[in-house]
C-alpha atoms as a PDB file:
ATOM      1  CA  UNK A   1      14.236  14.754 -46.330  1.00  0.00           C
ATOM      2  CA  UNK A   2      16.538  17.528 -45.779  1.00  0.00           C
ATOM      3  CA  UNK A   3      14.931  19.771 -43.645  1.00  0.00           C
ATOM      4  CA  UNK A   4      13.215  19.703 -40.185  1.00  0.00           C
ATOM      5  CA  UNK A   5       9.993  20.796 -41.573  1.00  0.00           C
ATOM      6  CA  UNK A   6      10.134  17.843 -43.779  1.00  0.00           C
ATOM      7  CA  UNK A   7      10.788  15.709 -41.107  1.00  0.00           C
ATOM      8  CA  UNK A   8       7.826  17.130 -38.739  1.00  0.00           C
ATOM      9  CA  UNK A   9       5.580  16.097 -41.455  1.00  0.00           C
ATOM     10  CA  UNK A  10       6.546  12.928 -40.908  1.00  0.00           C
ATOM     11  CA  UNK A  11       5.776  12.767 -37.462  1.00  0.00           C
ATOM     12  CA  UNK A  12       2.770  12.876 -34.845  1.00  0.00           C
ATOM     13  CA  UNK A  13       1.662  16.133 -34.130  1.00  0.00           C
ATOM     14  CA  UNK A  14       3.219  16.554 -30.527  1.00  0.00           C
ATOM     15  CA  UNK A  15       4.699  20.019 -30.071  1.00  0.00           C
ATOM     16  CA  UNK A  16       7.003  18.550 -26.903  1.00  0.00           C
ATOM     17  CA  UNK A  17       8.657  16.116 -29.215  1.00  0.00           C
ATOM     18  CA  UNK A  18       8.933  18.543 -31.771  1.00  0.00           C
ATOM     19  CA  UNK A  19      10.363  21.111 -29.536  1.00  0.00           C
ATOM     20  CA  UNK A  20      13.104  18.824 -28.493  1.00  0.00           C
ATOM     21  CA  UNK A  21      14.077  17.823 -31.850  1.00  0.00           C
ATOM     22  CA  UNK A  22      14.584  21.360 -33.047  1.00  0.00           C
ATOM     23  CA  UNK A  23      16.305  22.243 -29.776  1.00  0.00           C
ATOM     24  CA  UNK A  24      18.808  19.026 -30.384  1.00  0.00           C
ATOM     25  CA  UNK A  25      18.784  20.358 -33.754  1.00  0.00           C
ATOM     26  CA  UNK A  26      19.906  24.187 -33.064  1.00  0.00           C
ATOM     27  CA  UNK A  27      21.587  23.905 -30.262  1.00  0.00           C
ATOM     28  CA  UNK A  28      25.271  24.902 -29.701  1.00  0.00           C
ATOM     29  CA  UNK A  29      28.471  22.453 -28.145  1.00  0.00           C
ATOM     30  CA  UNK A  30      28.803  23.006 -24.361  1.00  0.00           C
ATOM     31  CA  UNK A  31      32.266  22.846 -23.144  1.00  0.00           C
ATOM     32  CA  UNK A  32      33.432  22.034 -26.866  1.00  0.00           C
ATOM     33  CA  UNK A  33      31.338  18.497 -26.875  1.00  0.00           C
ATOM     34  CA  UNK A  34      29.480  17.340 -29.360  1.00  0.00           C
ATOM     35  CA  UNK A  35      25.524  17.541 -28.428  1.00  0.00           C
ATOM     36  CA  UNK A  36      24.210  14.700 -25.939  1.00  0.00           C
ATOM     37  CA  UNK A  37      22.615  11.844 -28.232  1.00  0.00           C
ATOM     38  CA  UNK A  38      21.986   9.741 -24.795  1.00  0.00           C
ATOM     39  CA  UNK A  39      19.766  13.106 -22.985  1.00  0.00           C
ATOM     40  CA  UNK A  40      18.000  13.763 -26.306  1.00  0.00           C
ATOM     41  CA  UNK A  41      17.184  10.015 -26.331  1.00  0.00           C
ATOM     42  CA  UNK A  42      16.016  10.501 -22.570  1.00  0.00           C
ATOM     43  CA  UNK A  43      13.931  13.160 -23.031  1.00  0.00           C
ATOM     44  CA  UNK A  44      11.815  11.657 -25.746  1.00  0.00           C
ATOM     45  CA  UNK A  45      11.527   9.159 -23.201  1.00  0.00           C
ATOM     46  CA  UNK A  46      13.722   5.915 -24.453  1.00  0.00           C
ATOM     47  CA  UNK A  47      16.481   4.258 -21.724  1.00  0.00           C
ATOM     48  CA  UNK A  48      19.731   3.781 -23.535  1.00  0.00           C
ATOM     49  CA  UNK A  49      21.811   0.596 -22.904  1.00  0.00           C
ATOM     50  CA  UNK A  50      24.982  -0.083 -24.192  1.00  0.00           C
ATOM     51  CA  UNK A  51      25.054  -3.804 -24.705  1.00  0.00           C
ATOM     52  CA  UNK A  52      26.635  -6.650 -26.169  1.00  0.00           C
ATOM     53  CA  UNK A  53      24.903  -7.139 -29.767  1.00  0.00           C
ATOM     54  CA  UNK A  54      25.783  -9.317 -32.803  1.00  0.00           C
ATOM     55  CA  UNK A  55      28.138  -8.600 -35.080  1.00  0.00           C
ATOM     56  CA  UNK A  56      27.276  -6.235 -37.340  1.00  0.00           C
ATOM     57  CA  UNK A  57      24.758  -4.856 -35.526  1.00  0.00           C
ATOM     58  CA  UNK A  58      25.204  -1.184 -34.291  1.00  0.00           C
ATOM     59  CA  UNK A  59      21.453  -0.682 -32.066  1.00  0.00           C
ATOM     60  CA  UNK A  60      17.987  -1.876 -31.965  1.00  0.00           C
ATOM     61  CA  UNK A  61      14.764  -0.575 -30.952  1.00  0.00           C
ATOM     62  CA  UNK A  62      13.582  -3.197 -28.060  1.00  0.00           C
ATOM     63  CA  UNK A  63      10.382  -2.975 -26.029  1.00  0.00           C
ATOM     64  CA  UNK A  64      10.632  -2.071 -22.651  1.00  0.00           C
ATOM     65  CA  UNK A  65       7.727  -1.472 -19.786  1.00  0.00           C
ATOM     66  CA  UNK A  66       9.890   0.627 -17.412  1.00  0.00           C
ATOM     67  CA  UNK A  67      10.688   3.636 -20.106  1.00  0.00           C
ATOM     68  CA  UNK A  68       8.792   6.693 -20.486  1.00  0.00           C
ATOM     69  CA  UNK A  69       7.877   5.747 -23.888  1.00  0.00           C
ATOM     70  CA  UNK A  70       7.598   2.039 -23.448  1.00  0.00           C
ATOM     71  CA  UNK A  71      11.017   1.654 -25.729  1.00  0.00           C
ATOM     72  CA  UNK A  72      14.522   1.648 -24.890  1.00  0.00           C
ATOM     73  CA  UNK A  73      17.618   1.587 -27.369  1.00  0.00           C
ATOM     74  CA  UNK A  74      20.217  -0.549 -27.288  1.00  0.00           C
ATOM     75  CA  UNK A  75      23.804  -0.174 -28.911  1.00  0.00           C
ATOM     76  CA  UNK A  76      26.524  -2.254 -29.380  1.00  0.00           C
ATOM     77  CA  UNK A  77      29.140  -1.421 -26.688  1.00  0.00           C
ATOM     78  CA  UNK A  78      31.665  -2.939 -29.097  1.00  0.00           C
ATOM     79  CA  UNK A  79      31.663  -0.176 -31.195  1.00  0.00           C
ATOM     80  CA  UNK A  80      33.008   3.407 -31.416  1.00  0.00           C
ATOM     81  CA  UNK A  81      31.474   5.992 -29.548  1.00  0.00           C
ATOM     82  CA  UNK A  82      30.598   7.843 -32.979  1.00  0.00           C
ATOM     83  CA  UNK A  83      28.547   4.273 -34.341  1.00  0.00           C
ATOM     84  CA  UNK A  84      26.711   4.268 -31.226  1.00  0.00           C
ATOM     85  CA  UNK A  85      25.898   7.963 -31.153  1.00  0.00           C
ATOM     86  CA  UNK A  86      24.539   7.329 -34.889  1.00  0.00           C
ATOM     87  CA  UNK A  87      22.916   4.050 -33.681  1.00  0.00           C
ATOM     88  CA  UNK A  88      21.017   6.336 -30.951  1.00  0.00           C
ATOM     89  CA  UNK A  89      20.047   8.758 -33.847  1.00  0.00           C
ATOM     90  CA  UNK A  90      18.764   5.479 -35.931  1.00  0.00           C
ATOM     91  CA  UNK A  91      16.944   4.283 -33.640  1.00  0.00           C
ATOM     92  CA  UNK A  92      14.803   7.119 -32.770  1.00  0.00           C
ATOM     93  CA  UNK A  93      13.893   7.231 -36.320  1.00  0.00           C
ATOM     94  CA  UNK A  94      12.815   4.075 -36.440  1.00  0.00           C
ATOM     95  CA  UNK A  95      10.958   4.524 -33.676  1.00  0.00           C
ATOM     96  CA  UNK A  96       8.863   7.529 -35.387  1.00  0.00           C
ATOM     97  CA  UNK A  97       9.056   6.937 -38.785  1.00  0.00           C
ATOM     98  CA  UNK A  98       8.183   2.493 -38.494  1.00  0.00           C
ATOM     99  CA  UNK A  99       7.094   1.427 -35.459  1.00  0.00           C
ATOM    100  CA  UNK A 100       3.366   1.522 -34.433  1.00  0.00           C
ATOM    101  CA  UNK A 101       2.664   2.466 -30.802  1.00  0.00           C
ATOM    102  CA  UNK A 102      -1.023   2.355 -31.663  1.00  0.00           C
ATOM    103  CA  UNK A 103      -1.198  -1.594 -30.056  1.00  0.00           C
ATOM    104  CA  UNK A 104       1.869  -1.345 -26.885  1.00  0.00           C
ATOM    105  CA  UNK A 105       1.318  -5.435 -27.192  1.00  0.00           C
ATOM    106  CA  UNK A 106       2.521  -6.017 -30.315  1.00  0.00           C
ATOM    107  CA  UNK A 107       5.837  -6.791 -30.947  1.00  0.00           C
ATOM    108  CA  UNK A 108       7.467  -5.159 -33.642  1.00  0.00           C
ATOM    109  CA  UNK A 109       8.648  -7.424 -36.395  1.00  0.00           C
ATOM    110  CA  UNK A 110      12.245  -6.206 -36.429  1.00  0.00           C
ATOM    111  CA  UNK A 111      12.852  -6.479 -32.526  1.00  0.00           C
ATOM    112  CA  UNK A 112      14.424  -9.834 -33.077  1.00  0.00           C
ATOM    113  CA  UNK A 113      16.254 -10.483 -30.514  1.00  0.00           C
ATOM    114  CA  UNK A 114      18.036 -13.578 -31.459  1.00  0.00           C
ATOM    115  CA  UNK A 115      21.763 -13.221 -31.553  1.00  0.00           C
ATOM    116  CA  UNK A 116      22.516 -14.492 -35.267  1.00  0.00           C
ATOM    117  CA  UNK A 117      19.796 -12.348 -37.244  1.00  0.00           C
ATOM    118  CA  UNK A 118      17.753  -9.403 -36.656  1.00  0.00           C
ATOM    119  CA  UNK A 119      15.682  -7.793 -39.249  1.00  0.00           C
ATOM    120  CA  UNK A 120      16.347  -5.352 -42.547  1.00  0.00           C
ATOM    121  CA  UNK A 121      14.224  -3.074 -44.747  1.00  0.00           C
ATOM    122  CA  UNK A 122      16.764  -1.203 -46.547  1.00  0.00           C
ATOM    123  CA  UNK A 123      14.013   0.958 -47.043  1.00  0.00           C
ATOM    124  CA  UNK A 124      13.498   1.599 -43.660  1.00  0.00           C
ATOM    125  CA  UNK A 125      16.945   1.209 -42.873  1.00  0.00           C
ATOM    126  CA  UNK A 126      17.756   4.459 -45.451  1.00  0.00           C
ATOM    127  CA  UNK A 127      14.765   6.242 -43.999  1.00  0.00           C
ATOM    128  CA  UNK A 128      16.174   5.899 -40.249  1.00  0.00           C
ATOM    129  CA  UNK A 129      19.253   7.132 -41.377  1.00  0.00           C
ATOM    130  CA  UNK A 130      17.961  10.148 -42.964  1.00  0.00           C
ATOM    131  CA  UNK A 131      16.179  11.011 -40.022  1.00  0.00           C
ATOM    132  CA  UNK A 132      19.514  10.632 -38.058  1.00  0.00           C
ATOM    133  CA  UNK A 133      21.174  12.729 -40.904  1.00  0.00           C
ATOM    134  CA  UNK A 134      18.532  15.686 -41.041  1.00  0.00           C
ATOM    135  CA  UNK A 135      18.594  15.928 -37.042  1.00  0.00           C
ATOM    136  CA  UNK A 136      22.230  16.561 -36.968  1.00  0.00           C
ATOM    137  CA  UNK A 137      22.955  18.177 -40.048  1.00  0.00           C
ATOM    138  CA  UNK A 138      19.846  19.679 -41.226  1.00  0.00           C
ATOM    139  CA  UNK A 139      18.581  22.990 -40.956  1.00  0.00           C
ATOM    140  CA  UNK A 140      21.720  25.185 -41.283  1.00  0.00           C
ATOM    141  CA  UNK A 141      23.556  23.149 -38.996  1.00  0.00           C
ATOM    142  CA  UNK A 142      25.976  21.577 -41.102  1.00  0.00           C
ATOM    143  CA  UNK A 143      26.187  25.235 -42.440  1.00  0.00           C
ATOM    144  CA  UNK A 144      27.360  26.746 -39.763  1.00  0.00           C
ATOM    145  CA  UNK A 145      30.130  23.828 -38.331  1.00  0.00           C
ATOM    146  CA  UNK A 146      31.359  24.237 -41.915  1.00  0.00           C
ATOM    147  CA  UNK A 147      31.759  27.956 -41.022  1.00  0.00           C
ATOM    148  CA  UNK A 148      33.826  27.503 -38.319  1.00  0.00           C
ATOM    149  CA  UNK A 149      36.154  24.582 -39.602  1.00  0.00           C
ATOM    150  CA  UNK A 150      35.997  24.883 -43.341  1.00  0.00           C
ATOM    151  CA  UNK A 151      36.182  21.385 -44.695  1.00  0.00           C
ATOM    152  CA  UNK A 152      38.505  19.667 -42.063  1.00  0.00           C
ATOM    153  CA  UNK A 153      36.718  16.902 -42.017  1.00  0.00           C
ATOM    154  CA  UNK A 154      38.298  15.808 -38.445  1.00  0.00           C
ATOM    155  CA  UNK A 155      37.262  19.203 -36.878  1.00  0.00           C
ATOM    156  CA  UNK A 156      33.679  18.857 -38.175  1.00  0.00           C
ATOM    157  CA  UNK A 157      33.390  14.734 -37.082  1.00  0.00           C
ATOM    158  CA  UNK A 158      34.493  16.194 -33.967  1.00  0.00           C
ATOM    159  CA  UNK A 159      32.060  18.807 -33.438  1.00  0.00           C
ATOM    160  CA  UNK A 160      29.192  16.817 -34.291  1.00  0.00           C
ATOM    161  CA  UNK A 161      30.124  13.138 -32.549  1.00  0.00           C
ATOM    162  CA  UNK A 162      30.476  11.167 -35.794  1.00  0.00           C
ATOM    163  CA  UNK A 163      32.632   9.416 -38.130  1.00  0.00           C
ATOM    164  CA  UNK A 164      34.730  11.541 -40.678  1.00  0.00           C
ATOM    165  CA  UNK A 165      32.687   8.867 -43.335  1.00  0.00           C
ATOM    166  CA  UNK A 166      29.366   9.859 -42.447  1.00  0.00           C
ATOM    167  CA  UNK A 167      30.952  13.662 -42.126  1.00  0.00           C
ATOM    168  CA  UNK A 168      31.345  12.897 -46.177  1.00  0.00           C
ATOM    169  CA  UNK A 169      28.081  11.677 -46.634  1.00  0.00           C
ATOM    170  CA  UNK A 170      26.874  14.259 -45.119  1.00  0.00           C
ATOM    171  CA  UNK A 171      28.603  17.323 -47.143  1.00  0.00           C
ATOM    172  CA  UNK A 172      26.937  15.365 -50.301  1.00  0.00           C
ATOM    173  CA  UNK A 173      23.793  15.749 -48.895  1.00  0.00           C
ATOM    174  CA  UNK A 174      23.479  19.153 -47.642  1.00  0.00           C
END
C-alpha cells in the first residue's frame, strides 16, 4: 500500500469514513501541531484511553459498548507521545483491515487482555502499520513536509507527531 486509493480498496465502502481519512490525510498543521490522532480516532467513532499496558505493548483494539463504533483504543500511557500517536494510527488499522464487526458478540482473538501476553500476526501487525504509514505519509504528504524541511529529520518527526525512526522508515517507503 502506498497510496490512499489503495487503501480505500481495502476498506468498506462508507464515503463518511473515507472522507475523514483523506481529510486526516490532506490536511494542514494548525497552530504548528502535528494533526490530531485522538479527534480522527473520535470521529470514526473509537474512545481513546491512555492506560497502563504491559510492557512492550504500545495499544490494543478492546471492545467497548459505550463508543460510537462499539471499539475503543487503548495506549500505553508509559510511552512517548509519538508511540502512542502511532499506536492510535495502528489500531485503527486493525480495526479495518482484521477485525470483523459482522458478529458485535464475538470477541476478537487478539483482544487479550491478560497482562503478560496479548496476541501477534506479524502479518497483521505489518499490515496495521502500513495503514498507519499510508495515512500519514501517503498521498503527497510526506512530499510536501519534505518541501518545507528538506531532510531534517527532527523538523519532519515534528511536523507529523512521530519518531525521527519511523520518519526513516518512512522516507524508504515513499
Amino acid at each position: 500500500m502506498k497510496s490512499l486509493r489503495d487503501l480505500f480498496k481495502r476498506l468498506p465502502v462508507d464515503g463518511n469514513v473515507r472522507d475523514i481519512l483523506r481529510q486526516f490525510n490532506m490536511s494542514l498543521q494548525i497552530d504548528n501541531k502535528a494533526k490530531s490522532v485522538r479527534e480522527l480516532a473520535e470521529g470514526l467513532g473509537f474512545s481513546v484511553d491512555r492506560r497502563a499496558l504491559p510492557r512492550g505493548m504500545s495499544g490494543r483494539l478492546v471492545q467497548d459498548p459505550f463508543a460510537d463504533n462499539g471499539y475503543s483504543i487503548e495506549v500505553n500511557k508509559f510511552q512517548s507521545v509519538q508511540a502512542q500517536r502511532w499506536a492510535v494510527l495502528h489500531e485503527i488499522g486493525h480495526y479495518f483491515f482484521h477485525v470483523d464487526r459482522s458478529d458485535p458478540l464475538a470477541d476478537s482473538m487478539y483482544l487479550d487482555r491478560g497482562e503478560a501476553a496479548f496476541y501477534v500476526n506479524q502479518a497483521e501487525e505489518r499490515e496495521a502499520n502500513e495503514f498507519a504509514a499510508v495515512l500519514l505519509f501517503g498521498d503527497g504528504a510526506l512530499s510536501a513536509a519534505r518541501s518545507l524541511y528538506r531532510d531534517d529529520l527532527q523538523k519532519l518527526a515534528r511536523h507529523f507527531g512521530v519518531s525521527e525512526a519511523t520518519v526513516r522508515i518512512a522516507l524508504k517507503q515513499f
